[in-house]
PDB file of N, CA and C in Angstrom:
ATOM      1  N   UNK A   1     -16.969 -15.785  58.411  1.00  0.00           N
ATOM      2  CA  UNK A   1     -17.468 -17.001  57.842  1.00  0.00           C
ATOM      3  C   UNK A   1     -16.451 -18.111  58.140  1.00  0.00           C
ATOM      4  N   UNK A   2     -16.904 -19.448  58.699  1.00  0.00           N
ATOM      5  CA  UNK A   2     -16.296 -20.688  58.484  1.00  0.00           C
ATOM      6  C   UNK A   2     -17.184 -21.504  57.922  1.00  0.00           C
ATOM      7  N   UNK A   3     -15.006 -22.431  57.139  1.00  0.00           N
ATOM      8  CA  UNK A   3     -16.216 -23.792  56.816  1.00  0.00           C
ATOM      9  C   UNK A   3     -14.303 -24.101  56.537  1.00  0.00           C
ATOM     10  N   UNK A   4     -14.746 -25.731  56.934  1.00  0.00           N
ATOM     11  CA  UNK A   4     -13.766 -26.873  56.382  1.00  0.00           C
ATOM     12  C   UNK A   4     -12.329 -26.015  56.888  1.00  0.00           C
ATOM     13  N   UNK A   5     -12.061 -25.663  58.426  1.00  0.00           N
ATOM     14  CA  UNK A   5     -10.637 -25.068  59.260  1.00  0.00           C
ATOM     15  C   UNK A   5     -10.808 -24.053  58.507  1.00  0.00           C
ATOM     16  N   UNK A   6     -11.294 -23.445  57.449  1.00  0.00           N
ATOM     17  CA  UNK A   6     -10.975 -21.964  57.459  1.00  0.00           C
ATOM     18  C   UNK A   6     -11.643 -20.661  57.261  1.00  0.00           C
ATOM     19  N   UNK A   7     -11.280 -19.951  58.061  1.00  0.00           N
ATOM     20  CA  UNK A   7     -11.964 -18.420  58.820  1.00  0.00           C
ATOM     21  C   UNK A   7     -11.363 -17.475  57.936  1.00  0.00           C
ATOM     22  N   UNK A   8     -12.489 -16.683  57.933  1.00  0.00           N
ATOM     23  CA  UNK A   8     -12.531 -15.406  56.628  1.00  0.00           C
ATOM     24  C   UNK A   8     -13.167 -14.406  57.451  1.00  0.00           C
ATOM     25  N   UNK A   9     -12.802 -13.266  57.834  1.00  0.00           N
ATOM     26  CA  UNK A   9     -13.361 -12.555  58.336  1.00  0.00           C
ATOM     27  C   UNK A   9     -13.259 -10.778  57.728  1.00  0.00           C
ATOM     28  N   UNK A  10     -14.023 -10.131  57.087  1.00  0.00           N
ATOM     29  CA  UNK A  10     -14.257  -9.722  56.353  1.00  0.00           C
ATOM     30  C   UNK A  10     -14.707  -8.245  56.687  1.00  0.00           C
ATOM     31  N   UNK A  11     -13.413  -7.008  56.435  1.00  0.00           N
ATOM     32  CA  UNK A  11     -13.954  -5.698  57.263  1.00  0.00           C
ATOM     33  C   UNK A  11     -13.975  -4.999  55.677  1.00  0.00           C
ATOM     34  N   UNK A  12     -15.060  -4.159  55.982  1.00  0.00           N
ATOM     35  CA  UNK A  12     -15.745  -3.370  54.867  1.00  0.00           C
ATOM     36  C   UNK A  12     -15.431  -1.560  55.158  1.00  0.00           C
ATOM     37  N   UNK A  13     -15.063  -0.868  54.389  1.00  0.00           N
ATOM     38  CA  UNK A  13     -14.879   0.591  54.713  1.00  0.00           C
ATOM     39  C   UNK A  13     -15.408   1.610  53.371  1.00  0.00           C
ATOM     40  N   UNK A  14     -15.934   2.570  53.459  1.00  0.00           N
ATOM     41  CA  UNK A  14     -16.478   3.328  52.264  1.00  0.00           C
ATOM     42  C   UNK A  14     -16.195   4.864  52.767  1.00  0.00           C
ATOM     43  N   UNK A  15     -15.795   5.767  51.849  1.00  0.00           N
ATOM     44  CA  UNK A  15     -15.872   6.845  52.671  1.00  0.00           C
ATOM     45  C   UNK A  15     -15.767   7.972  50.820  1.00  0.00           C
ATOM     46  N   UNK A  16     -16.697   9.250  50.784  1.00  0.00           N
ATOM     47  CA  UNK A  16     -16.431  10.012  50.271  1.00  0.00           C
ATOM     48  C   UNK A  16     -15.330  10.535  50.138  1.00  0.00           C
ATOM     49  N   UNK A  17     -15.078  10.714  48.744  1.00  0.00           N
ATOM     50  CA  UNK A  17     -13.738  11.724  48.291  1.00  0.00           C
ATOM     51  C   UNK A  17     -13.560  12.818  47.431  1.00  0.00           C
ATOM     52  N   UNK A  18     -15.339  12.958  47.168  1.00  0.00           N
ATOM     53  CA  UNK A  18     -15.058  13.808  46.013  1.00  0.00           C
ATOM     54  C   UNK A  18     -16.922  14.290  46.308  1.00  0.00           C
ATOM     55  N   UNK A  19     -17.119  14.870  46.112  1.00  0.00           N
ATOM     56  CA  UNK A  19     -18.969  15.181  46.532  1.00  0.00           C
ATOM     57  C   UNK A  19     -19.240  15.281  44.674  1.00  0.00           C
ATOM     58  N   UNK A  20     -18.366  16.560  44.477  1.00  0.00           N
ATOM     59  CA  UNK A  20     -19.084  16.903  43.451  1.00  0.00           C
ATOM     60  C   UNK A  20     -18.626  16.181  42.234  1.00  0.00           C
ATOM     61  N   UNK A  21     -17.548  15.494  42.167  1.00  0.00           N
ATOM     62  CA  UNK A  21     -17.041  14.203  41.191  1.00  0.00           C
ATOM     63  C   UNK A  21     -17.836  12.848  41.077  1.00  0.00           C
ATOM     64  N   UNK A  22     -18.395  12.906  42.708  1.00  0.00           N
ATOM     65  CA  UNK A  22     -19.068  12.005  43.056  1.00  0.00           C
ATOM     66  C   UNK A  22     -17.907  10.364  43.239  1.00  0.00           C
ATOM     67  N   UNK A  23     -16.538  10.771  43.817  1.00  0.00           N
ATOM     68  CA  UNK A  23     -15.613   9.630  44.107  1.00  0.00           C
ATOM     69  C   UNK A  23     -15.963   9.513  45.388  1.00  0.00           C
ATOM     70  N   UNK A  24     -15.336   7.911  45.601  1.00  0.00           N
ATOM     71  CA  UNK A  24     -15.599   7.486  47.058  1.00  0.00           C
ATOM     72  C   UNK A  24     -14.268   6.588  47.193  1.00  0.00           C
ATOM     73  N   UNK A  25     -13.961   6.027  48.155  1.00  0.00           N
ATOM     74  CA  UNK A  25     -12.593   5.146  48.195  1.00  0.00           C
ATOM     75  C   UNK A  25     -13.310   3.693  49.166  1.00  0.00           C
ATOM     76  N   UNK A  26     -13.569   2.752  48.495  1.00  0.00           N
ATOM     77  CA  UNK A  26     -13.664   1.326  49.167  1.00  0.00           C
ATOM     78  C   UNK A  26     -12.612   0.777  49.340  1.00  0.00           C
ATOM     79  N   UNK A  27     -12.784   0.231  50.877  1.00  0.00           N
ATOM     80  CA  UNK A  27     -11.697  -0.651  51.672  1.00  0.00           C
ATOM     81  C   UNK A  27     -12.223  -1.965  51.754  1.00  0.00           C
ATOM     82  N   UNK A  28     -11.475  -2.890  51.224  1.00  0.00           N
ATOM     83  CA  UNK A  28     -11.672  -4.747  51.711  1.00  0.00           C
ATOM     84  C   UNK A  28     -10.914  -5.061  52.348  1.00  0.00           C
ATOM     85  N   UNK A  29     -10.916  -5.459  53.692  1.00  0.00           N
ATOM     86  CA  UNK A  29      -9.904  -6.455  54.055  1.00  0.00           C
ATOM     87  C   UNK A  29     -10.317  -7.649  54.287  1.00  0.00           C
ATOM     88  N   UNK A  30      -9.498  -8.687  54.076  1.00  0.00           N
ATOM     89  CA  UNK A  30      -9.716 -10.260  54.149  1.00  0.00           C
ATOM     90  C   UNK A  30      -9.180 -10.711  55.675  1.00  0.00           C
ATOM     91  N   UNK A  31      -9.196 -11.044  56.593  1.00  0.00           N
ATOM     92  CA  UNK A  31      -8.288 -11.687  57.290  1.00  0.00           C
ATOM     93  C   UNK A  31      -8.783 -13.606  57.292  1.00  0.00           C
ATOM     94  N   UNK A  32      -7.580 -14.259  56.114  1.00  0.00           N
ATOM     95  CA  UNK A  32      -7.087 -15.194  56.482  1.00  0.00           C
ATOM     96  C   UNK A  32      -7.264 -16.395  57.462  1.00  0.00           C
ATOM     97  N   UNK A  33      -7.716 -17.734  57.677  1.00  0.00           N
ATOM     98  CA  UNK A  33      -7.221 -18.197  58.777  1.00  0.00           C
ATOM     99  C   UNK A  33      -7.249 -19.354  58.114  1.00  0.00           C
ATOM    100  N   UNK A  34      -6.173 -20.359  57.842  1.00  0.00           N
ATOM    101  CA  UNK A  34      -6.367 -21.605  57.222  1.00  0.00           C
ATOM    102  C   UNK A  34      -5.464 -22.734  58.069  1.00  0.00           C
ATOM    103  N   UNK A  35      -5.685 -23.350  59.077  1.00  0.00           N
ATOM    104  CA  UNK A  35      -4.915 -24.607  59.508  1.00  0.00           C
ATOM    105  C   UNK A  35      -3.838 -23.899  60.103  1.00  0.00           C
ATOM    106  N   UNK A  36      -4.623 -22.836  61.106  1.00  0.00           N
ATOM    107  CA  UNK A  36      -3.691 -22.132  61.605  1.00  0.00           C
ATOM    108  C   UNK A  36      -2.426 -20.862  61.024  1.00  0.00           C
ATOM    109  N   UNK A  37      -2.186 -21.035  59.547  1.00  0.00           N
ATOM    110  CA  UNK A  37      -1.785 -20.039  58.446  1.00  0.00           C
ATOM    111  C   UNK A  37      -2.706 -18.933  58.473  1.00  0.00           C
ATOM    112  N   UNK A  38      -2.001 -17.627  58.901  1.00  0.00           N
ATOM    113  CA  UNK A  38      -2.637 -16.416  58.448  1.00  0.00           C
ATOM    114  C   UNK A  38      -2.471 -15.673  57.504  1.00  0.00           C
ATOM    115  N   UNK A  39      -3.405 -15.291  56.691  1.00  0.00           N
ATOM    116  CA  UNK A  39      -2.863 -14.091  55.402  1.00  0.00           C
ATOM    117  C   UNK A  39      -4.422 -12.798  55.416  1.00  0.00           C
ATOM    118  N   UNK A  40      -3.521 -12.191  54.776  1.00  0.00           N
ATOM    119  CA  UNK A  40      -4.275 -10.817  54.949  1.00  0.00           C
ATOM    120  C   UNK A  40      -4.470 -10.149  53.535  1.00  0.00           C
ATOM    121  N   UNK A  41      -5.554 -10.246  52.917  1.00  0.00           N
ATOM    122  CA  UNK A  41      -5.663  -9.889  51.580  1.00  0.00           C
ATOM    123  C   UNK A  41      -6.651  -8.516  51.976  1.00  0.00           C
ATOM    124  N   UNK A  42      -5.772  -7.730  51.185  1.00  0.00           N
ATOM    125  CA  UNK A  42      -6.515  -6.091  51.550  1.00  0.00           C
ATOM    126  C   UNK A  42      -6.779  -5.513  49.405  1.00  0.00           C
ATOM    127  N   UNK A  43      -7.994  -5.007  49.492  1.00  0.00           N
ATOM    128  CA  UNK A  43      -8.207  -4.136  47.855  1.00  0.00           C
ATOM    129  C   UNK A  43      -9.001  -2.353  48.717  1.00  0.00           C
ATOM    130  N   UNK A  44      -7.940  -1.614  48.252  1.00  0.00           N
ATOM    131  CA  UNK A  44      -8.423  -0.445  48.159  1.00  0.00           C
ATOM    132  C   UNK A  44      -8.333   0.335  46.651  1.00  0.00           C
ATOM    133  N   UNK A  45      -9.624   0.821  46.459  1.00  0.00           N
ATOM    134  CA  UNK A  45      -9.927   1.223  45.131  1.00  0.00           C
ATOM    135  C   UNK A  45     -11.239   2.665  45.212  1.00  0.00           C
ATOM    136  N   UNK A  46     -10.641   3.766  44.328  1.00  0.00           N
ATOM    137  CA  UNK A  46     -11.523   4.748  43.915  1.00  0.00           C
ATOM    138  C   UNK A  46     -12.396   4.304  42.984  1.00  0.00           C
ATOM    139  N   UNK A  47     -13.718   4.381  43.284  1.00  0.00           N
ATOM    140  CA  UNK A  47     -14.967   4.636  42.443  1.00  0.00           C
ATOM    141  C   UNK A  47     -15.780   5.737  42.096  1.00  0.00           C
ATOM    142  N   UNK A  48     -16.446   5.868  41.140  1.00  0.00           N
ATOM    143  CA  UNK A  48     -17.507   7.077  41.070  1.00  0.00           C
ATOM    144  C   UNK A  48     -18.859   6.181  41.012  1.00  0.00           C
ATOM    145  N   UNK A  49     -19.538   7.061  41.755  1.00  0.00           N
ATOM    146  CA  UNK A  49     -20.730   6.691  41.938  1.00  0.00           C
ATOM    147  C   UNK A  49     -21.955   7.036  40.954  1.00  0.00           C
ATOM    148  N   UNK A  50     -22.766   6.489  40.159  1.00  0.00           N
ATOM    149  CA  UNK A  50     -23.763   6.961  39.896  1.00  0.00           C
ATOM    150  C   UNK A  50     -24.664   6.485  39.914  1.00  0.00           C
ATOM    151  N   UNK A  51     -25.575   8.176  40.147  1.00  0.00           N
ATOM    152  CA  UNK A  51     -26.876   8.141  40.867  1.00  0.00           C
ATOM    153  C   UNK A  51     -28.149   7.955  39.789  1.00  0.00           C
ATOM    154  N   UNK A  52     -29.165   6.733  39.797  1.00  0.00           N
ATOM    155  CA  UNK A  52     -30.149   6.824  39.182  1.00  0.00           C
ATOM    156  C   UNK A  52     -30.852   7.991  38.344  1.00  0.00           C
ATOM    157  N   UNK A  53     -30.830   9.163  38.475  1.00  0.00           N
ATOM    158  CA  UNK A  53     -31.398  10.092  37.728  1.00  0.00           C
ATOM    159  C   UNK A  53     -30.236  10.921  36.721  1.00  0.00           C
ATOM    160  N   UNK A  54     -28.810  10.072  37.057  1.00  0.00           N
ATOM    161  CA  UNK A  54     -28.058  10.610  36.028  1.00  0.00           C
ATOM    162  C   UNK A  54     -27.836   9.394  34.902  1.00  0.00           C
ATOM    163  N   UNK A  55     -28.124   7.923  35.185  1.00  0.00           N
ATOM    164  CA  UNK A  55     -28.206   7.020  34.577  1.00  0.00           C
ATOM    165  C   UNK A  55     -29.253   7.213  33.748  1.00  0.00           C
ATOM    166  N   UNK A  56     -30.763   7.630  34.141  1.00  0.00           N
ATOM    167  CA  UNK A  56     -31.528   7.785  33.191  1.00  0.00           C
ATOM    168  C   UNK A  56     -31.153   8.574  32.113  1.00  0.00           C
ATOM    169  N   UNK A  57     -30.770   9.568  32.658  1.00  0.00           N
ATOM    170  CA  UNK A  57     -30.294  11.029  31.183  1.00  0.00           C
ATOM    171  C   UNK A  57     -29.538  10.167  30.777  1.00  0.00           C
ATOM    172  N   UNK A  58     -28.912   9.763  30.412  1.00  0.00           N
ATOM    173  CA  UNK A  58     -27.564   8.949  29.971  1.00  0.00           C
ATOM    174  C   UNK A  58     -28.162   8.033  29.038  1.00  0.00           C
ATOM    175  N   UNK A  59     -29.225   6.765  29.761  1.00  0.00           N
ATOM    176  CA  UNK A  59     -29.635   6.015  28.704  1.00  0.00           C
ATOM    177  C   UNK A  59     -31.245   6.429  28.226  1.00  0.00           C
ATOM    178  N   UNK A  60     -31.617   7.806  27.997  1.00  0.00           N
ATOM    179  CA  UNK A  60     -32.457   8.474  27.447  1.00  0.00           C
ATOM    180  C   UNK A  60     -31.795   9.067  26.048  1.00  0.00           C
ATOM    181  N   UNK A  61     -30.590   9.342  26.174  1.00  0.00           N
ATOM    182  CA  UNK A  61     -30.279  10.190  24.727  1.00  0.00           C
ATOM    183  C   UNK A  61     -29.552   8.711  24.028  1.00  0.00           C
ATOM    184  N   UNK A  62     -30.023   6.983  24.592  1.00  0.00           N
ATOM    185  CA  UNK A  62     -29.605   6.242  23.274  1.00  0.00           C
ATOM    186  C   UNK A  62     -30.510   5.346  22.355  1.00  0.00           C
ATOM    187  N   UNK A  63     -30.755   6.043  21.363  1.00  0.00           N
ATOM    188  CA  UNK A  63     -31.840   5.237  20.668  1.00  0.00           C
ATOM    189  C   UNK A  63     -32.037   4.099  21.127  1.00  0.00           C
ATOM    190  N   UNK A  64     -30.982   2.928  20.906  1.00  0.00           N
ATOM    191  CA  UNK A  64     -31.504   1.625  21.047  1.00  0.00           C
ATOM    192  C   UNK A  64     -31.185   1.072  22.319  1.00  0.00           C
ATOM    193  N   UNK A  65     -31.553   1.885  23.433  1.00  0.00           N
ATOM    194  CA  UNK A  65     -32.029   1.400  24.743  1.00  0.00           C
ATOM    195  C   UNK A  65     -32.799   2.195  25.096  1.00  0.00           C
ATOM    196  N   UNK A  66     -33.807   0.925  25.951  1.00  0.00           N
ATOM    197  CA  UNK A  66     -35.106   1.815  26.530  1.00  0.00           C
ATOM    198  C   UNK A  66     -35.014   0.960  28.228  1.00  0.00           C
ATOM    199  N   UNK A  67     -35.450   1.788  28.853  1.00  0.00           N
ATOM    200  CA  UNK A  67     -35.574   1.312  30.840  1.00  0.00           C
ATOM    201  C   UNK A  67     -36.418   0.832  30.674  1.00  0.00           C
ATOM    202  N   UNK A  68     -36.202  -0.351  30.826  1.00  0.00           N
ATOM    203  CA  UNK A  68     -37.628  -0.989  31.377  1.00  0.00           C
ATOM    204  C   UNK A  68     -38.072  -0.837  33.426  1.00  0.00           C
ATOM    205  N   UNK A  69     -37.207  -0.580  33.834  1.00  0.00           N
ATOM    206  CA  UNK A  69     -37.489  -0.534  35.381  1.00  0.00           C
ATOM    207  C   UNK A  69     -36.106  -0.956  36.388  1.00  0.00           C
ATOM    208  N   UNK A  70     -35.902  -0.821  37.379  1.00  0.00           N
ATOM    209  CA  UNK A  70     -35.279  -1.151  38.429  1.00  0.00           C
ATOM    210  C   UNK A  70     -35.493  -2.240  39.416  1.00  0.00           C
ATOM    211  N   UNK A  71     -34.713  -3.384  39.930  1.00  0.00           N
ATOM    212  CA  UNK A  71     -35.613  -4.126  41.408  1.00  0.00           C
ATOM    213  C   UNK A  71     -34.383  -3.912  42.318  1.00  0.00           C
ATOM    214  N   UNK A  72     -34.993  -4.668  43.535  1.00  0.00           N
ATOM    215  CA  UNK A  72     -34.159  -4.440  44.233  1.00  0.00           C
ATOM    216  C   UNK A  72     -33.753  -5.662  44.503  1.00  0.00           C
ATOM    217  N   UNK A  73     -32.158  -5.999  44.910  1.00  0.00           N
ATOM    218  CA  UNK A  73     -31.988  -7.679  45.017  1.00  0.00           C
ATOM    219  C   UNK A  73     -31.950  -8.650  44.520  1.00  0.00           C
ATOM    220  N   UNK A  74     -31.543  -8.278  43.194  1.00  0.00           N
ATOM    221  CA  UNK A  74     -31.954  -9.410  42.144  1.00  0.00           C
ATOM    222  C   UNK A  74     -33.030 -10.290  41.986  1.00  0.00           C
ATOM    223  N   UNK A  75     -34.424  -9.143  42.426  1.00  0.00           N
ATOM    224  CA  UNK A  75     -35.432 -10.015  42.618  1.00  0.00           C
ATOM    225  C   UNK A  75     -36.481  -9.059  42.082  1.00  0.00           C
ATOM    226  N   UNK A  76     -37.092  -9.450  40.636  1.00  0.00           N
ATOM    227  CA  UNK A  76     -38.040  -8.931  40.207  1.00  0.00           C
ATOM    228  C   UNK A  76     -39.310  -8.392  40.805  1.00  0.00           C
ATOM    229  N   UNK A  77     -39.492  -9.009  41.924  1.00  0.00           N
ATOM    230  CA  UNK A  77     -40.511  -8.940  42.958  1.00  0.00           C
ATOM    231  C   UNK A  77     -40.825  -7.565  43.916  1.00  0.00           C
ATOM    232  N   UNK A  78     -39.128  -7.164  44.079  1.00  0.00           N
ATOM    233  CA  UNK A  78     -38.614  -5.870  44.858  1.00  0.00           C
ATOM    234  C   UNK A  78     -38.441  -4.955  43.956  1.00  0.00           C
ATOM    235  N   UNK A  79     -39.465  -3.776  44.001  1.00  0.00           N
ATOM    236  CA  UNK A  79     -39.392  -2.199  42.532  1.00  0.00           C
ATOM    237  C   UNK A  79     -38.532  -1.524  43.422  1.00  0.00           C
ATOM    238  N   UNK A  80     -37.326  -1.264  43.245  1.00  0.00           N
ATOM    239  CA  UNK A  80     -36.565  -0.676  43.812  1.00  0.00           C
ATOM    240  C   UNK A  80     -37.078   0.886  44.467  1.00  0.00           C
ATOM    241  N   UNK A  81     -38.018   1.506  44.153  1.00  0.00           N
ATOM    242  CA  UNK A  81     -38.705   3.026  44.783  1.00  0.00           C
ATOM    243  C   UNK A  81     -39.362   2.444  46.179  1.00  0.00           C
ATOM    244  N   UNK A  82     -39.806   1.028  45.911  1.00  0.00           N
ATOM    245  CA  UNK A  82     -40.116   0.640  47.488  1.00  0.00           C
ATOM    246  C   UNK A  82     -39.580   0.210  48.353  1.00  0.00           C
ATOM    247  N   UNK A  83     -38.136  -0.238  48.375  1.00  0.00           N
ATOM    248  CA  UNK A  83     -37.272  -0.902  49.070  1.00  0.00           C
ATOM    249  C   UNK A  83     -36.925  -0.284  50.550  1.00  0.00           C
ATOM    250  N   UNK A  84     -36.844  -0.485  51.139  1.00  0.00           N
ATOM    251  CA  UNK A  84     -36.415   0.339  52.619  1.00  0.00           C
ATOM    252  C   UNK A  84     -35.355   0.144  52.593  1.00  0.00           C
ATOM    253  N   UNK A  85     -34.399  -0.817  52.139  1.00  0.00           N
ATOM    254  CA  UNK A  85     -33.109  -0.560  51.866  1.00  0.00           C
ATOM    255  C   UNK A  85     -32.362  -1.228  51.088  1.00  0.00           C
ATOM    256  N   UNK A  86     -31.762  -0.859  50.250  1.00  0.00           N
ATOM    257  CA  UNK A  86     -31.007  -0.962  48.279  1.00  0.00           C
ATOM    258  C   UNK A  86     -29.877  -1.841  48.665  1.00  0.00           C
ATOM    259  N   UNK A  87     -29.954  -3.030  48.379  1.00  0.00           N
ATOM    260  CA  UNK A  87     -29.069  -3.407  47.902  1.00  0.00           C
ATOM    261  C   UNK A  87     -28.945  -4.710  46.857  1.00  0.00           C
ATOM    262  N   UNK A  88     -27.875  -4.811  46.082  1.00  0.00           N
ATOM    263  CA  UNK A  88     -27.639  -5.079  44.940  1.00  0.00           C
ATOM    264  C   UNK A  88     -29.035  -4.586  43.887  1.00  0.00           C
ATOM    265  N   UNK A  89     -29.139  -3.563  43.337  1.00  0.00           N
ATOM    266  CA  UNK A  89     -29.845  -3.395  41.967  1.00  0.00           C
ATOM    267  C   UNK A  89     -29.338  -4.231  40.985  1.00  0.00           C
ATOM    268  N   UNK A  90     -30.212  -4.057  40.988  1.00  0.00           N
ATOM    269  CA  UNK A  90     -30.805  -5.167  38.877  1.00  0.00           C
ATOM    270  C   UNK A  90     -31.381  -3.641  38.058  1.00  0.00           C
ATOM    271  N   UNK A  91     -30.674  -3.280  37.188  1.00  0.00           N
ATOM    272  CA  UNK A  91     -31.229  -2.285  36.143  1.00  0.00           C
ATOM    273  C   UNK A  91     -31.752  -3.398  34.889  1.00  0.00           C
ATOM    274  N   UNK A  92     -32.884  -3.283  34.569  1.00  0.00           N
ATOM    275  CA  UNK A  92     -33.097  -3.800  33.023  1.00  0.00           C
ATOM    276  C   UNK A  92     -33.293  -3.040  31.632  1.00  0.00           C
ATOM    277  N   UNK A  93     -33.093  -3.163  30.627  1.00  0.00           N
ATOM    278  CA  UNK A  93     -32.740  -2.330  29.591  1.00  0.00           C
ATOM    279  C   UNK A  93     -32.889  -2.855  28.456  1.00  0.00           C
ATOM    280  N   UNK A  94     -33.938  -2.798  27.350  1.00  0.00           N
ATOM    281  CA  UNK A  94     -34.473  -3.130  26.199  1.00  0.00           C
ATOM    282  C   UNK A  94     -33.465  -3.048  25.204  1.00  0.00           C
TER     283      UNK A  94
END
């Protein structure tokens, strides 16, 4: 991405670490470019992942939440079971 001398260029990395923990390790790197100044902003961080049918059990045993549904994209429009491909979910929840 540019705008106004400065360049952001933006490498993405994901990789399993755990199957049955369900960890993964995300890589950000930033590379920098401002008026000719370079900097390099890097975030590596473990996550666990969870998967829709363990979210349901989860908010099934709490009384005062109920699913109302999934979209896909922050867009009410997209039911996330039809999406050809997921990204950013919207969960909603009574």
């Amino acid at each position: 991405m540019e705008k106004d001398n400065i360049i952001v260029n933006t490498e993405y990395s994901g990789k399993i670490i755990n199957h049955v923990e369900q960890l993964y390790e995300e890589n950000i790197v930033l590379n920098v470019s401002e008026n000719g100044q370079d900097k390099v902003i890097s975030l590596k961080e473990t996550k666990r992942a969870i998967y829709p049918q363990e979210f349901l059990c989860i908010i099934n045993n709490i009384d005062s939440l109920e699913f109302v549904g999934w979209w896909n994209d922050w867009d009410l429009g997209q039911e996330l079971g039809k999406a050809a491909k997921i990204n950013r979910p919207i969960i909603i929840l009574l």
